[in-house]
Protein backbone atom coordinates (compact mmCIF):
# COMPACT_ATOMS: atom_id res chain seq x y z
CA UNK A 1 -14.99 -173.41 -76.25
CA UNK A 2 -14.91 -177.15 -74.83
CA UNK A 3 -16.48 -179.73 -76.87
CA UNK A 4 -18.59 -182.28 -75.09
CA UNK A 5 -19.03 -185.42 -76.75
CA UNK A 6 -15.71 -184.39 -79.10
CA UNK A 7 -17.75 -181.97 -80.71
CA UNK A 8 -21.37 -182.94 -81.12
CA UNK A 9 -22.38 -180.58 -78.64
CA UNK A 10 -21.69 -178.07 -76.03
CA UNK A 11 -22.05 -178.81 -72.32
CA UNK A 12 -24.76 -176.84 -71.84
CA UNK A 13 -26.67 -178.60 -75.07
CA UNK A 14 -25.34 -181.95 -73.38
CA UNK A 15 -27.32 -180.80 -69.96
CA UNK A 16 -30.41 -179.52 -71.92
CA UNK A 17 -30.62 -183.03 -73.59
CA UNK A 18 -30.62 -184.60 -70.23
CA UNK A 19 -32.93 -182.59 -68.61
CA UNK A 20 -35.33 -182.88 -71.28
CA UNK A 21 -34.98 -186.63 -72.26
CA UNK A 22 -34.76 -188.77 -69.23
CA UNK A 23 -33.84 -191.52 -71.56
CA UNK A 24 -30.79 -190.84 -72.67
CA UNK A 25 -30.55 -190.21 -68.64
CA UNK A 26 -31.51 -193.79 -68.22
CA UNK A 27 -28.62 -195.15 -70.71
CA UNK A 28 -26.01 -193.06 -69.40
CA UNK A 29 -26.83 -194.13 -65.86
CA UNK A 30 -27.92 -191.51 -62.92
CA UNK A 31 -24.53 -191.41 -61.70
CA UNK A 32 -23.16 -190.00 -65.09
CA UNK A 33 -26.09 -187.33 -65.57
CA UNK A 34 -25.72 -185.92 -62.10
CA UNK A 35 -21.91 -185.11 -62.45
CA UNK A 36 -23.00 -183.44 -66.11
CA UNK A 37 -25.42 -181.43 -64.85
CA UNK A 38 -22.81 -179.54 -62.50
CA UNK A 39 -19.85 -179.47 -64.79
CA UNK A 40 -19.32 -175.70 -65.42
CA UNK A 41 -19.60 -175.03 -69.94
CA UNK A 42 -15.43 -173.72 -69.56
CA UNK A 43 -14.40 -176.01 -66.82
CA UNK A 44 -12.09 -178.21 -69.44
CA UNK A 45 -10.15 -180.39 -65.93
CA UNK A 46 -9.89 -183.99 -65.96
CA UNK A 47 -13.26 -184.20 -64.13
CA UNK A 48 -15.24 -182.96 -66.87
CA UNK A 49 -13.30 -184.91 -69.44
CA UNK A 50 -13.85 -188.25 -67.61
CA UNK A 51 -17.38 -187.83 -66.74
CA UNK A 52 -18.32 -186.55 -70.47
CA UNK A 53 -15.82 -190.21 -71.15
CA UNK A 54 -18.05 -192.58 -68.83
CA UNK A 55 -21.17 -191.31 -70.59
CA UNK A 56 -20.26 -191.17 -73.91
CA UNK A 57 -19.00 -194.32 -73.57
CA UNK A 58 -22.50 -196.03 -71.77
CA UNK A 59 -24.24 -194.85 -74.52
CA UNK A 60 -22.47 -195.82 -77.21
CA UNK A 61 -22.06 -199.64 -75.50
CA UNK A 62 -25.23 -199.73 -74.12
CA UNK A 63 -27.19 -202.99 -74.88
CA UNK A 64 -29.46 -203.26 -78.14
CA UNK A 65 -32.23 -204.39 -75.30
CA UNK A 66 -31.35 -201.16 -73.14
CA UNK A 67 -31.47 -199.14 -76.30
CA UNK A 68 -34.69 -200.57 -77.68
CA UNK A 69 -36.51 -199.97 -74.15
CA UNK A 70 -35.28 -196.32 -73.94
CA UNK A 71 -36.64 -195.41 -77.30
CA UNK A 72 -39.75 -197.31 -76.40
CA UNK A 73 -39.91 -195.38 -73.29
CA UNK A 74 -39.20 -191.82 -75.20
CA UNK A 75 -42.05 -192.80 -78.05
CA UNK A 76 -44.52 -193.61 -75.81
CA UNK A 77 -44.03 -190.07 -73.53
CA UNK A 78 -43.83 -188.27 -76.89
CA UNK A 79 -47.51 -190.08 -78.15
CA UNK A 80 -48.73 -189.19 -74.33
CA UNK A 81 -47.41 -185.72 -74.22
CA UNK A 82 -49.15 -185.22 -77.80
CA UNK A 83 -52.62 -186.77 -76.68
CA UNK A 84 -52.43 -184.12 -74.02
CA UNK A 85 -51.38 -181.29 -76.11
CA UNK A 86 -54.69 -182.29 -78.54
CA UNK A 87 -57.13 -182.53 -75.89
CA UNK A 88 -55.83 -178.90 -74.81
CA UNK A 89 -56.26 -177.13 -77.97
């Protein structure tokens, strides 16, 4: 089984992650996600290996600001997305 992220995760975990926090999207840049989200789990060519490359590599070199703002981002949807869950039940 291929690896993503020299193996942290699958690519299907990888694609869950994305789909589900838009900002790690953000960080790894639009581009990046989109050619994730089609990359096949046992597709190992060059084309998977350079895409899971280009965002493993944003992430890890993104900019403490970038960073900071993204997890800003993510706690304030989780504290909205719990308000909402409260009010519900």
């Amino acid at each position: 089984e291929f690896r993503a992220l020299f193996g942290f995760a699958g690519i299907e975990e990888l694609k869950d992650v994305i789909r589900t926090v838009p900002e790690v999207g953000g960080l790894i840049g639009h581009e990046d996600a989109d050619k994730l989200m089609t990359v096949k789990e046992y597709h190992g060519g060059n084309d998977v290996k350079s895409s899971l490359q280009s965002a493993f590599a944003k992430l890890m070199t993104a900019s403490k600001e970038a960073v900071s703002e993204a997890v800003n981002k993510l706690k304030g949807r989780l504290n909205d997305e719990s308000k909402v869950k409260a009010f519900l039940i």
